[in-house]
Protein backbone atom coordinates (compact mmCIF):
# COMPACT_ATOMS: atom_id res chain seq x y z
CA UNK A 1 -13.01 33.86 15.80
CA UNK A 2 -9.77 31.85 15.22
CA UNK A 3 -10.70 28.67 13.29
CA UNK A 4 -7.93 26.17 15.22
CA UNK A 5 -6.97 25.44 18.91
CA UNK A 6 -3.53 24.61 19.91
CA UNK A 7 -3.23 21.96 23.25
CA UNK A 8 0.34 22.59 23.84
CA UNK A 9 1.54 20.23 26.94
CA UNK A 10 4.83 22.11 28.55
CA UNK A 11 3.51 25.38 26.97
CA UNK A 12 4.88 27.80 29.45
CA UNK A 13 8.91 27.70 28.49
CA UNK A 14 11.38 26.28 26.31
CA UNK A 15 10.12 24.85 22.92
CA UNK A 16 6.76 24.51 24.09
CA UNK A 17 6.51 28.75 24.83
CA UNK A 18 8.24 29.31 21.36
CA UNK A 19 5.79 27.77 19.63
CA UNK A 20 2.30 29.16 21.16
CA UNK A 21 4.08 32.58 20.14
CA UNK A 22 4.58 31.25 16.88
CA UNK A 23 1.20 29.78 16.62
CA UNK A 24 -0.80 32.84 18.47
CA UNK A 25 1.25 35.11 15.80
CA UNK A 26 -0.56 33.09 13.54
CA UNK A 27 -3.84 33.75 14.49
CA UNK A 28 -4.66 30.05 16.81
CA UNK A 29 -5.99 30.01 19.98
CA UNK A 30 -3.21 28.34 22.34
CA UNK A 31 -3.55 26.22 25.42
CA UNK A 32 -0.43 25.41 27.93
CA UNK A 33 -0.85 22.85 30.14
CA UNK A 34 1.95 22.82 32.48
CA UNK A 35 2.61 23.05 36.40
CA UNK A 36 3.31 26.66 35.71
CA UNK A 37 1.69 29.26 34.14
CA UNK A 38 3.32 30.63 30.50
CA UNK A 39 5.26 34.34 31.44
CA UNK A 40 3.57 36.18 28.61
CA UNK A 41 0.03 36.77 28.45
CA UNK A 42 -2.72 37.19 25.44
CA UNK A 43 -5.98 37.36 24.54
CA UNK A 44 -5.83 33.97 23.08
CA UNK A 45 -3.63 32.18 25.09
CA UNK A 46 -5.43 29.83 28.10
CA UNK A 47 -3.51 28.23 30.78
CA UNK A 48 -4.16 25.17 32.74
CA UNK A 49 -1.80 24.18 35.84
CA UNK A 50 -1.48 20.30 35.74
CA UNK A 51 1.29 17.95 37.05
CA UNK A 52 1.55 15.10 34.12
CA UNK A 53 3.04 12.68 36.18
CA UNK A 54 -0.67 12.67 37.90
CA UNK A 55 -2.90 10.62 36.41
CA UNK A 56 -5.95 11.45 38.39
CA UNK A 57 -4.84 15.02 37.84
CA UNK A 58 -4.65 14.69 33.74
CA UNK A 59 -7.95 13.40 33.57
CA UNK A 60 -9.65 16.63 35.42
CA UNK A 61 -7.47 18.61 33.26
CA UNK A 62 -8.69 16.21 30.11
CA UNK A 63 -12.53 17.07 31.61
CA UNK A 64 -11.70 20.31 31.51
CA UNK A 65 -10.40 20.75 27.78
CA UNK A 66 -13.51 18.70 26.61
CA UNK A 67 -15.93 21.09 28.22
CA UNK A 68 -13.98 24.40 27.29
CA UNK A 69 -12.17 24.22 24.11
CA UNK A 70 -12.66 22.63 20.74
CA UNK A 71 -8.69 21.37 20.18
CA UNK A 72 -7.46 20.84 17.05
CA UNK A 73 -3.90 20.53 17.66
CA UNK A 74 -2.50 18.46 19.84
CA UNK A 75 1.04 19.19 20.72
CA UNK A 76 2.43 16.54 23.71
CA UNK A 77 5.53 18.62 23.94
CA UNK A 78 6.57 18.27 27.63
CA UNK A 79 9.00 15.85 28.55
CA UNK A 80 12.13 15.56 31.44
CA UNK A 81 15.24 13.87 31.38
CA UNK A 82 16.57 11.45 34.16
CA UNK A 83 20.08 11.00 33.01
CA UNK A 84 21.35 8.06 35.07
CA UNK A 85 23.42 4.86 34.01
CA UNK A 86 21.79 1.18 34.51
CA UNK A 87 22.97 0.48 38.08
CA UNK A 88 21.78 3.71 39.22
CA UNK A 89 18.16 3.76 37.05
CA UNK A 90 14.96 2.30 38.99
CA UNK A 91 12.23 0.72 37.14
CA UNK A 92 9.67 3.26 38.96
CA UNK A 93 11.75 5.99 36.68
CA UNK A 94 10.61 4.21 33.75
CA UNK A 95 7.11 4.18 34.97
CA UNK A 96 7.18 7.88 35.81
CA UNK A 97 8.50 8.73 32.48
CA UNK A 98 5.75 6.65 30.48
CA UNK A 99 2.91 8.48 32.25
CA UNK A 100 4.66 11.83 31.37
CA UNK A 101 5.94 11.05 27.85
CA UNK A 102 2.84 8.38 27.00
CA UNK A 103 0.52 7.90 29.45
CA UNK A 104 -0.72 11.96 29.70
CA UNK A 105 -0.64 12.21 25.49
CA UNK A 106 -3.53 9.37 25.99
CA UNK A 107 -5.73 10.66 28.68
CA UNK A 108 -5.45 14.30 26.37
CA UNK A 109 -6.21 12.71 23.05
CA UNK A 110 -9.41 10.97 24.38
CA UNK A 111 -10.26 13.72 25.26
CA UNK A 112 -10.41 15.71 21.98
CA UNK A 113 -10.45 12.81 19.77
CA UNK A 114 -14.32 12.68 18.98
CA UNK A 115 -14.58 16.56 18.19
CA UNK A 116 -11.40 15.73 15.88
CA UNK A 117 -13.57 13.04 14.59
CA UNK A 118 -16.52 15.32 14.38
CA UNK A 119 -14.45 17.76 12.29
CA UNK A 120 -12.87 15.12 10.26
CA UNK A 121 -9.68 16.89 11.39
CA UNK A 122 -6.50 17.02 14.00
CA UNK A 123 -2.92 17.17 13.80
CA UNK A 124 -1.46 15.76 16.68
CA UNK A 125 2.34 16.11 16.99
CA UNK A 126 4.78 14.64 19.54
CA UNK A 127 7.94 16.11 20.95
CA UNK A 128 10.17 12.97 20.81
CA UNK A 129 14.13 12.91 20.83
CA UNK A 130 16.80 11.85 18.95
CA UNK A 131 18.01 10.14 22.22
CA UNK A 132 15.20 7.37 21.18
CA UNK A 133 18.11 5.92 18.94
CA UNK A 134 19.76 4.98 22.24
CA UNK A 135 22.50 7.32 24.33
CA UNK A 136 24.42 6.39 27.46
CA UNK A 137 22.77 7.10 30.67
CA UNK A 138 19.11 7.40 29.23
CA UNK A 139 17.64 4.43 30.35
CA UNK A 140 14.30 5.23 31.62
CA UNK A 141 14.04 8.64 29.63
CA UNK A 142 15.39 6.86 25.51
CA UNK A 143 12.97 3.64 26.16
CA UNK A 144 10.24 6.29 26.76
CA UNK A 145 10.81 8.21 23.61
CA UNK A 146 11.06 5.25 21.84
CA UNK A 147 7.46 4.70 23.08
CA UNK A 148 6.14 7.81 21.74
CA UNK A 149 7.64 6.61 18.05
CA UNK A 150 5.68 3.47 18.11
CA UNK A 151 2.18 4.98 19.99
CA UNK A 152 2.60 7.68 17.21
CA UNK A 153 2.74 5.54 14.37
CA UNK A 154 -0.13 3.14 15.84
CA UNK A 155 -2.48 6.19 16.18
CA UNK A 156 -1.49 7.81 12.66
CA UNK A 157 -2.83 3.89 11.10
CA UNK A 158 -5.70 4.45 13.74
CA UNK A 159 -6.81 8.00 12.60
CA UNK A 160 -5.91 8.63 9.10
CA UNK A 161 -9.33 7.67 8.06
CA UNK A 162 -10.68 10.70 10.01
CA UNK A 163 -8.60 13.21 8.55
CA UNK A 164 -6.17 13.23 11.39
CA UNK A 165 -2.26 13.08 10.70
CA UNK A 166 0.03 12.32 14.07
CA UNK A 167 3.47 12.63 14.00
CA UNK A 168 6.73 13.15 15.58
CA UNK A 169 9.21 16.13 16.20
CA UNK A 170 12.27 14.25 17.35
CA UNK A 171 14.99 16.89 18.51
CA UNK A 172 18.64 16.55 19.12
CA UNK A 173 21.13 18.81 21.64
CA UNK A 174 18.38 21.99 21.85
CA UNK A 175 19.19 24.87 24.19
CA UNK A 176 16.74 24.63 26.66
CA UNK A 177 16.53 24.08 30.46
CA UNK A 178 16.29 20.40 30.16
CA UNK A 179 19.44 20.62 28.44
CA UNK A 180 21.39 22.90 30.34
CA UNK A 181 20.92 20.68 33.33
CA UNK A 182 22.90 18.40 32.04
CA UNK A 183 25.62 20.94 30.15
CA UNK A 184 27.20 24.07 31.74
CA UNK A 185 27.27 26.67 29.97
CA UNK A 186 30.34 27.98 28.42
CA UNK A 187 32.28 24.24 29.50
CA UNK A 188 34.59 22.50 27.46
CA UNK A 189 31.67 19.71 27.16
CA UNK A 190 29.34 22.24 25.29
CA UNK A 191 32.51 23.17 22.61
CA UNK A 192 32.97 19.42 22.13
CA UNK A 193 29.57 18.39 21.74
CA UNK A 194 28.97 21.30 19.32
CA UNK A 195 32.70 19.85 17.48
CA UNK A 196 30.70 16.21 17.46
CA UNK A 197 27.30 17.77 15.58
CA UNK A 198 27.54 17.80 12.12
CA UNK A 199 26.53 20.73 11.48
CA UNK A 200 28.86 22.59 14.19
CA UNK A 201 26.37 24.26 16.32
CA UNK A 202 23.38 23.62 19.02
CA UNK A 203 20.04 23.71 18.31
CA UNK A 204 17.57 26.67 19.35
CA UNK A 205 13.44 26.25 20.15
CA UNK A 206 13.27 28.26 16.79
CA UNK A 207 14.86 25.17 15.07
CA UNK A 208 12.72 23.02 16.68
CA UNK A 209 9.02 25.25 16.41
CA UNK A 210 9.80 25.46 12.64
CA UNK A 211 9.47 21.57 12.13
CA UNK A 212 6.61 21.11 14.49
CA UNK A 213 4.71 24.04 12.44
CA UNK A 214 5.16 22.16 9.14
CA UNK A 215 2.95 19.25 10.93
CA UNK A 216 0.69 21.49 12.26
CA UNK A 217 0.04 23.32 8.82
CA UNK A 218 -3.71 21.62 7.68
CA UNK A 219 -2.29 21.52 4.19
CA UNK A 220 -0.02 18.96 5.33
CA UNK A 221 -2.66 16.18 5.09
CA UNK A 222 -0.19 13.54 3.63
CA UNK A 223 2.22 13.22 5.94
CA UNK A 224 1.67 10.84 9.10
CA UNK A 225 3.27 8.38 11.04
CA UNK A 226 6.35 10.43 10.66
CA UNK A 227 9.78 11.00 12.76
CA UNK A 228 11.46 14.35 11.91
CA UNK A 229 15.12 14.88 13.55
CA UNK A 230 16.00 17.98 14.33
CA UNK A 231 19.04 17.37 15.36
CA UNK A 232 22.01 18.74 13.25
CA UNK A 233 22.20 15.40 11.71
CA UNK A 234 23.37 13.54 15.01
CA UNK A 235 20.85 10.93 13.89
CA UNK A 236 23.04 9.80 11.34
CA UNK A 237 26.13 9.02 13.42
CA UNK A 238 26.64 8.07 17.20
CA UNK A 239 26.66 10.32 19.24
CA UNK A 240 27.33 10.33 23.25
CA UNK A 241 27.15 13.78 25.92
């Protein structure tokens, strides 16, 4: 019997599917907890259909972790983007956001904190973005992110005593749905975005699972409270898509 359990949130595609493959490869049992099942199937791989902007809905699905599973990773990876400017953003799009991006990582981590406890061991990991720095047109979804930071840092003061390290993947232009919603494909946008990352390229989900691995190794122990861009170094420099 594998001796960890992944909780990946927004496990069935993008960054979130890349890295229960990753993880299953290694030998974890994997739970996505999405509104969609994940495409591939395994013997270790569990799905539960949840929509996170449901409160009510997270806490059954919270219930149903508790009784089931013995989580040992907690990986908040789902997350959406709203990209609209100030006179077009509604404070009800910040309040969706925060129960997505903060309010579901909660209701989950309560969940299978006192078995963490227990064990005197967790790593719990967010997916946060490099947009938390501030971008145009990311009202609701930056101020979010930004939340995550500070409700990360809070928890990894919080938990450290128990052997539990929480901290932050924090990615920058990644090639994922999210982000092709907002980029065509092929457009002279993409070729000058790519011209504005220092590094010259996008990012992939491989860049992305590598970083949220190293937190989820348990021979990482002294590392918490942490924001790691993956971002091409766009961190370092203003940046606007």
């Amino acid at each position: 019997m594998t001796k960890y359990t992944a909780l990946i949130t927004g496990g069935n595609k993008g960054i979130g599917a890349d890295l229960a493959k990753r993880l299953l490869i290694q030998g974890y049992r994997v739970i996505s907890m999405s509104r969609n099942a994940p495409k591939v199937t395994d013997e270790n791989l569990f799905s539960i259909e949840v929509d996170l902007f449901d409160d009510g809905a997270v806490a059954l699905a919270a219930k149903q972790v508790e009784k089931l599973h013995n989580v040992t990773h907690l990986i908040h990876n789902a997350g959406l983007i709203w990209p609209n400017l100030i006179e077009e953003t509604n404070p009800s799009d910040i309040r969706e956001l925060a129960q997505l991006h903060l309010g579901s990582a909660l209701s989950l981590l309560k969940a299978v904190l006192p078995r963490m406890k227990e064990r005197r061991f967790g790593r719990v990991i967010f997916n946060g973005s490099r947009a938390a720095l501030g971008l145009p047109s990311r009202t609701a979804y930056s101020s979010t992110k930004a939340g995550i930071t500070g409700m990360a840092r809070t928890w990894a003061l919080e938990l450290a005593p128990h052997g539990i390290t929480v901290n932050v993947v924090a990615p920058g232009p990644i090639q994922t749905d999210n982000f092709w919603g907002l980029i065509e494909k092929g457009s002279e946008q993409e070729e000058s975005l790519k011209k504005r990352i220092p590094v010259g390229r996008l990012g992939t989900t491989q860049d992305v699972s590598r970083a949220f691995l190293f937190f989820c190794d348990p021979q990482n122990s002294f590392v918490t409270g942490q924001t790691l861009y993956v971002c091409g170094g766009a961190s370092v420099g203003g940046m606007s898509l």
